[in-house]
N, C-alpha and C. Protein backbone atom coordinates (compact mmCIF):
# COMPACT_ATOMS: atom_id res chain seq x y z
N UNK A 1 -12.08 -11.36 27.98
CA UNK A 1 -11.12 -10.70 27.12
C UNK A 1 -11.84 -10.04 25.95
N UNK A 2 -11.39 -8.81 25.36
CA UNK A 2 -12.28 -8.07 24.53
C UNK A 2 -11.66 -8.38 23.56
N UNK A 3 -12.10 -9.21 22.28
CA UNK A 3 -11.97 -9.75 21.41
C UNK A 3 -11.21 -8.58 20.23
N UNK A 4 -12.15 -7.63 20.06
CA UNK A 4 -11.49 -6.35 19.65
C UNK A 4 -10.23 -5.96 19.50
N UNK A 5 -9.47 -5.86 20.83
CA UNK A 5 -8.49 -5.43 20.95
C UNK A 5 -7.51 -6.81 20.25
N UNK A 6 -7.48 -8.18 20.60
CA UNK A 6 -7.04 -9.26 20.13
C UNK A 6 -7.09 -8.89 18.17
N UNK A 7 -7.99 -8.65 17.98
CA UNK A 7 -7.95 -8.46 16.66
C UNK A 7 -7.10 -6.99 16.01
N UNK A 8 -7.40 -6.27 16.69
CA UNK A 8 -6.73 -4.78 16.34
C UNK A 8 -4.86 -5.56 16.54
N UNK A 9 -4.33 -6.27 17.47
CA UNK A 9 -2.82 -6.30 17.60
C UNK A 9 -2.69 -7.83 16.38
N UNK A 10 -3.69 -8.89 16.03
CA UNK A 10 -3.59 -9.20 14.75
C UNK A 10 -3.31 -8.80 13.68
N UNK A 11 -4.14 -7.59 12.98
CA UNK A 11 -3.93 -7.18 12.25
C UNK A 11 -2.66 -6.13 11.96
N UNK A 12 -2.21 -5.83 13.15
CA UNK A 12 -0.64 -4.94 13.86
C UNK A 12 0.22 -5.76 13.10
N UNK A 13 0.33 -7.05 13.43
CA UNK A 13 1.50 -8.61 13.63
C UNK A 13 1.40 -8.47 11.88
N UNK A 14 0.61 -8.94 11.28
CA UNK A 14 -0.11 -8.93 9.76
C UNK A 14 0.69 -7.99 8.88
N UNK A 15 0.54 -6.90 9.70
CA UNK A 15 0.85 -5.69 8.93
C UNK A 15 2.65 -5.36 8.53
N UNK A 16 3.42 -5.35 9.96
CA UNK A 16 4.45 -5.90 10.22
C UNK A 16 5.14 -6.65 9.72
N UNK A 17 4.65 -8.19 9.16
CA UNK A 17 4.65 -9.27 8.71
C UNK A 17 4.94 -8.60 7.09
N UNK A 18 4.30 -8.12 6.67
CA UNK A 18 4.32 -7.80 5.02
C UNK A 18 5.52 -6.94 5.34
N UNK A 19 5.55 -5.63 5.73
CA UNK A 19 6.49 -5.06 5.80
C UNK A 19 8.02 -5.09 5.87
N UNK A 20 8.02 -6.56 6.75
CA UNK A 20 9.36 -7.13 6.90
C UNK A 20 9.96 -8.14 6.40
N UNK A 21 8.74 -9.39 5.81
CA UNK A 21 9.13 -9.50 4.60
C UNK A 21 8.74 -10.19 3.33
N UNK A 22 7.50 -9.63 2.81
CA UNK A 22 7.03 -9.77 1.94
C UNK A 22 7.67 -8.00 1.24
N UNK A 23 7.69 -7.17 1.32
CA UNK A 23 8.45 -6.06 0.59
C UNK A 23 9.85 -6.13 0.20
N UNK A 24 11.06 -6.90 0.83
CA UNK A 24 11.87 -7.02 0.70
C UNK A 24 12.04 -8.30 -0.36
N UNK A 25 11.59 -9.30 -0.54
CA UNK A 25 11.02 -10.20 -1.20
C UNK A 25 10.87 -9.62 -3.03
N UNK A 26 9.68 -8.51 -2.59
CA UNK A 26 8.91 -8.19 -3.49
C UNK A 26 9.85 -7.26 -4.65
N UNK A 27 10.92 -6.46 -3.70
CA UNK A 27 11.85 -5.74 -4.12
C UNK A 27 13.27 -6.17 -5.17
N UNK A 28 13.64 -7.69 -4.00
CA UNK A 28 14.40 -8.79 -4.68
C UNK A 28 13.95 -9.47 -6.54
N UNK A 29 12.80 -9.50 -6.16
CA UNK A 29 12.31 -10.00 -7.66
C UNK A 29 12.11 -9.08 -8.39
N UNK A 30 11.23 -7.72 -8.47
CA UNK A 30 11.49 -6.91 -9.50
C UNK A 30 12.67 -5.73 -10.16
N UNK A 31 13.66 -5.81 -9.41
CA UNK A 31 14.35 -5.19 -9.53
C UNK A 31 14.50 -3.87 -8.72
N UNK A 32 15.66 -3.19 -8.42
CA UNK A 32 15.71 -1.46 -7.70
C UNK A 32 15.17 -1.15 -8.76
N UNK A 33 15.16 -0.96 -9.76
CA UNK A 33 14.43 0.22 -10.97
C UNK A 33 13.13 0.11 -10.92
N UNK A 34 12.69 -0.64 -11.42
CA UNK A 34 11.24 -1.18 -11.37
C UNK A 34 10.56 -0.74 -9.76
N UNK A 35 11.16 -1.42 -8.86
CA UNK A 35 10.26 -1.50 -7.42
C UNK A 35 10.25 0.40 -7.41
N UNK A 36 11.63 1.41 -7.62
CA UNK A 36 11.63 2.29 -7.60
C UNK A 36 10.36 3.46 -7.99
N UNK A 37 10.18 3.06 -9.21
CA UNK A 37 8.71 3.52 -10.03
C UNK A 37 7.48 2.95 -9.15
N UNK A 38 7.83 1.92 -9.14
CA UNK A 38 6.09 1.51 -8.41
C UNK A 38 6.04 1.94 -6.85
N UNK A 39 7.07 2.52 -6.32
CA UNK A 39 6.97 3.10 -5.09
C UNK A 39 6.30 4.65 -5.03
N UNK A 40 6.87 5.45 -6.36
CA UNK A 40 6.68 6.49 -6.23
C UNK A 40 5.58 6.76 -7.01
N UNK A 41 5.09 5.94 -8.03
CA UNK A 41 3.46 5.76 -8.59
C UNK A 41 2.63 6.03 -6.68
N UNK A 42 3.00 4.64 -6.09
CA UNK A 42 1.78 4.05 -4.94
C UNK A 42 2.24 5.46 -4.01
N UNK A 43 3.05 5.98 -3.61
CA UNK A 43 3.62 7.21 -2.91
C UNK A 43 2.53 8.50 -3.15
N UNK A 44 2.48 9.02 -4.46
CA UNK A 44 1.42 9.61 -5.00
C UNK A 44 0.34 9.28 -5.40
N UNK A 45 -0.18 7.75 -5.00
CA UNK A 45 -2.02 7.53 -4.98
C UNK A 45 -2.47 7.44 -3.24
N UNK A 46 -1.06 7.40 -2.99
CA UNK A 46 -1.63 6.91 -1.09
C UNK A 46 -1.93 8.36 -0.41
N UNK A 47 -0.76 9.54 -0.68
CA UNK A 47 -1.08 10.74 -0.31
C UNK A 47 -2.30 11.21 -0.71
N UNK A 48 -2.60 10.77 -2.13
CA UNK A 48 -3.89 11.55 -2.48
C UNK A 48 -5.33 10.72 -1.72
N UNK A 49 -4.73 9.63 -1.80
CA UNK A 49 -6.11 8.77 -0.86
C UNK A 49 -6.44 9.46 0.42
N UNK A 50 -5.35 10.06 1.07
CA UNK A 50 -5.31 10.06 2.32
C UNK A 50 -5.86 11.39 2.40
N UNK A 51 -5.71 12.65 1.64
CA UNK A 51 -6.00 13.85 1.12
C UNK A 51 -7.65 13.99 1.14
N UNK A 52 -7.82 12.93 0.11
CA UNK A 52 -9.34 12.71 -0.39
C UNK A 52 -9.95 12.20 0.62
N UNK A 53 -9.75 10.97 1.51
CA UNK A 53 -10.53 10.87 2.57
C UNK A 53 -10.65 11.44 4.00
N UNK A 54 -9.55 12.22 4.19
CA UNK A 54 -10.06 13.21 4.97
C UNK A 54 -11.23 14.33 4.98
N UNK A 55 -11.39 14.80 3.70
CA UNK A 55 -11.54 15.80 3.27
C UNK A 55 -13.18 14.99 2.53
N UNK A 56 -13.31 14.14 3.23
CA UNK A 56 -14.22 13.17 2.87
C UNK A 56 -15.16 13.16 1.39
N UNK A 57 -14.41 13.46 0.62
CA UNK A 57 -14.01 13.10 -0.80
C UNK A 57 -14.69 11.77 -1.41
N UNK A 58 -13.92 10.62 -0.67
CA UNK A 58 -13.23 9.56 -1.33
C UNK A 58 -13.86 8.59 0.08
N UNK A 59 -15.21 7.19 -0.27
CA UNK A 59 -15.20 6.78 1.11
C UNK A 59 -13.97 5.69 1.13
N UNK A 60 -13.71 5.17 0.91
CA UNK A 60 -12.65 3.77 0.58
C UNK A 60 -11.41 4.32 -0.05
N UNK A 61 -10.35 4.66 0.68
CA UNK A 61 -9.00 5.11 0.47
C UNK A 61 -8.02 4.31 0.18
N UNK A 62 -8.10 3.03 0.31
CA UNK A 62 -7.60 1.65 -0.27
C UNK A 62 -8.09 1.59 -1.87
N UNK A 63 -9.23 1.24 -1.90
CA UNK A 63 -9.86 1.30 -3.07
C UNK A 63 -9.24 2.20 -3.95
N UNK A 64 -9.15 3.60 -3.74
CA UNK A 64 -9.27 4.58 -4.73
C UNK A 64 -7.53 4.70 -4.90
N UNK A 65 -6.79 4.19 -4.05
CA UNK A 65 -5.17 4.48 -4.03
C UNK A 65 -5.12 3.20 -5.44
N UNK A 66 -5.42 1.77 -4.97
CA UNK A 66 -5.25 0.78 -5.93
C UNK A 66 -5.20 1.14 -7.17
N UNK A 67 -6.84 1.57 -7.43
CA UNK A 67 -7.07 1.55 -9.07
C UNK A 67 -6.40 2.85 -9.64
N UNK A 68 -6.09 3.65 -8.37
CA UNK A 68 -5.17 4.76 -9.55
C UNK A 68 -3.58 4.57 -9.74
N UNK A 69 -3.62 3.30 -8.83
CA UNK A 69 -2.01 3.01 -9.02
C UNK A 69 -1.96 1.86 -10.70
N UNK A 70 -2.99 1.24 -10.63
CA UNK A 70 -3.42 0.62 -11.62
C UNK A 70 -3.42 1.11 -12.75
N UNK A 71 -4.03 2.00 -12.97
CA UNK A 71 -4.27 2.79 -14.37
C UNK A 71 -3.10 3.33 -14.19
N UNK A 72 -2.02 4.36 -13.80
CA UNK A 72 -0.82 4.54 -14.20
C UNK A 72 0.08 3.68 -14.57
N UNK A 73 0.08 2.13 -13.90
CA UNK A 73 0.97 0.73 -14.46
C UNK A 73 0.52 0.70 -15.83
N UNK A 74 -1.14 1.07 -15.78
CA UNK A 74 -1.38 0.82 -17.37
C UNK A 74 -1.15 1.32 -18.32
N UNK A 75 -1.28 2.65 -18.11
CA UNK A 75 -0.36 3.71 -19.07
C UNK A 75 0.67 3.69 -19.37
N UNK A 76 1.67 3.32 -18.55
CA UNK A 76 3.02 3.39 -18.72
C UNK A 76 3.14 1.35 -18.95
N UNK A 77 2.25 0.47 -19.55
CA UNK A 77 2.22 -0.55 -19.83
C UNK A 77 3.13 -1.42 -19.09
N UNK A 78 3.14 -1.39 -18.17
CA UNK A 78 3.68 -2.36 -16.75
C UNK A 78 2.75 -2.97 -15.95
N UNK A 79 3.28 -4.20 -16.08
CA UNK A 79 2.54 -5.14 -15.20
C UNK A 79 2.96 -5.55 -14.05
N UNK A 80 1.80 -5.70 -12.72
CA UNK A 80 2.32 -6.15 -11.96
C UNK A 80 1.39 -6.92 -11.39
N UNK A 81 1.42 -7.73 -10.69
CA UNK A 81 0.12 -8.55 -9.61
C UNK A 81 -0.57 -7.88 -8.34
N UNK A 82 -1.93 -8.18 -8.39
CA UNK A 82 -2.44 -7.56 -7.07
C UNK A 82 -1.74 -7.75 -5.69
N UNK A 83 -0.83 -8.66 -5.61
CA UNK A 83 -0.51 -9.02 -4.01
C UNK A 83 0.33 -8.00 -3.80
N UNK A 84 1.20 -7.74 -5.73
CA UNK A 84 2.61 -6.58 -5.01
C UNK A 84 2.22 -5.72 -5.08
N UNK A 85 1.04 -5.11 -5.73
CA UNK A 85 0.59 -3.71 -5.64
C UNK A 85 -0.16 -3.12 -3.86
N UNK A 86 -1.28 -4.36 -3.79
CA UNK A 86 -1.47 -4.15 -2.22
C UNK A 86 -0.93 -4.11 -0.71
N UNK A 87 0.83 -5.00 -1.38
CA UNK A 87 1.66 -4.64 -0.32
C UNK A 87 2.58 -3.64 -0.46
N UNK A 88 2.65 -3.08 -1.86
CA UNK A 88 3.33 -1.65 -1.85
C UNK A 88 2.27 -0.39 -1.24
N UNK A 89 1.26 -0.92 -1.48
CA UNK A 89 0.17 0.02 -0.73
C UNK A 89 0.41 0.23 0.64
N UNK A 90 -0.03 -1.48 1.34
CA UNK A 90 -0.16 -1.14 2.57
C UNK A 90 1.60 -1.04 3.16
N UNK A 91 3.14 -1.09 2.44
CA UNK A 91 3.99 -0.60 3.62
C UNK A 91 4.02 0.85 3.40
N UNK A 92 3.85 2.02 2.16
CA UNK A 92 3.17 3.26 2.18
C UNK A 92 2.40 3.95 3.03
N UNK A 93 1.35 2.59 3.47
CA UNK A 93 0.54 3.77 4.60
C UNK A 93 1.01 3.65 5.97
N UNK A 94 1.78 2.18 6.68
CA UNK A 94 2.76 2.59 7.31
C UNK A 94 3.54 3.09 7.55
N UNK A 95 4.68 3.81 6.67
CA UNK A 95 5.70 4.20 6.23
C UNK A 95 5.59 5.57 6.41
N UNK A 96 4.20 6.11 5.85
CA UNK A 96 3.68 7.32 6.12
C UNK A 96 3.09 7.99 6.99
N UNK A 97 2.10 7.23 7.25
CA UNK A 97 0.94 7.63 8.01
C UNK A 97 0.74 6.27 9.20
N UNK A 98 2.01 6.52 10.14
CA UNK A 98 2.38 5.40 11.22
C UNK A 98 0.99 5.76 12.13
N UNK A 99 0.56 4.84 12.70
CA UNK A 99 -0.45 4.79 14.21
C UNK A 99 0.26 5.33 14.79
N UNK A 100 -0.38 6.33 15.76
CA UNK A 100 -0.19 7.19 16.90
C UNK A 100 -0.32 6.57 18.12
């Protein structure tokens, strides 16, 4: 069995898993207003990640979506935790940019 592939539909299940319900969760506790903003902050660092690493810009498109979602929470002095920022990340790049 090619271990590979076992791992590629892991990380599928994983992915899924946040999406269905760790976001809904995540949504429940901060509020529609709040989750609203931090959607459309991570909305406009994920497009640009995705922009920039095509265009091979940018090597780490995770990386560079985070900390610019970061520094806008910071500006606009909102806090949030890494777990909800990385799962507003990763249901964004599902959401968006689904596997073919």
């Amino acid at each position: 069995m090619d271990i590979t592939q076992f791992i590629v539909s892991l990380v599928g299940l994983i992915f899924a898993a946040i999406a269905m319900y760790a976001v809904p969760y995540i949504k429940l506790k901060l509020g529609a207003e709040q989750w609203t903003q931090l959607q459309s902050i991570v909305y406009v660092a994920v497009h640009a990640a995705e922009q920039l690493g095509v265009n091979k810009i940018i090597k780490d498109k995770y990386e560079y979506a985070a900390d610019k979602v970061k520094a806008e929470l910071a500006r606009l002095k909102i806090q949030y935790d890494e777990d909800t920022i990385k799962a507003a990340i990763e249901a964004a790049v599902r959401q968006n940019f689904p596997k073919k």
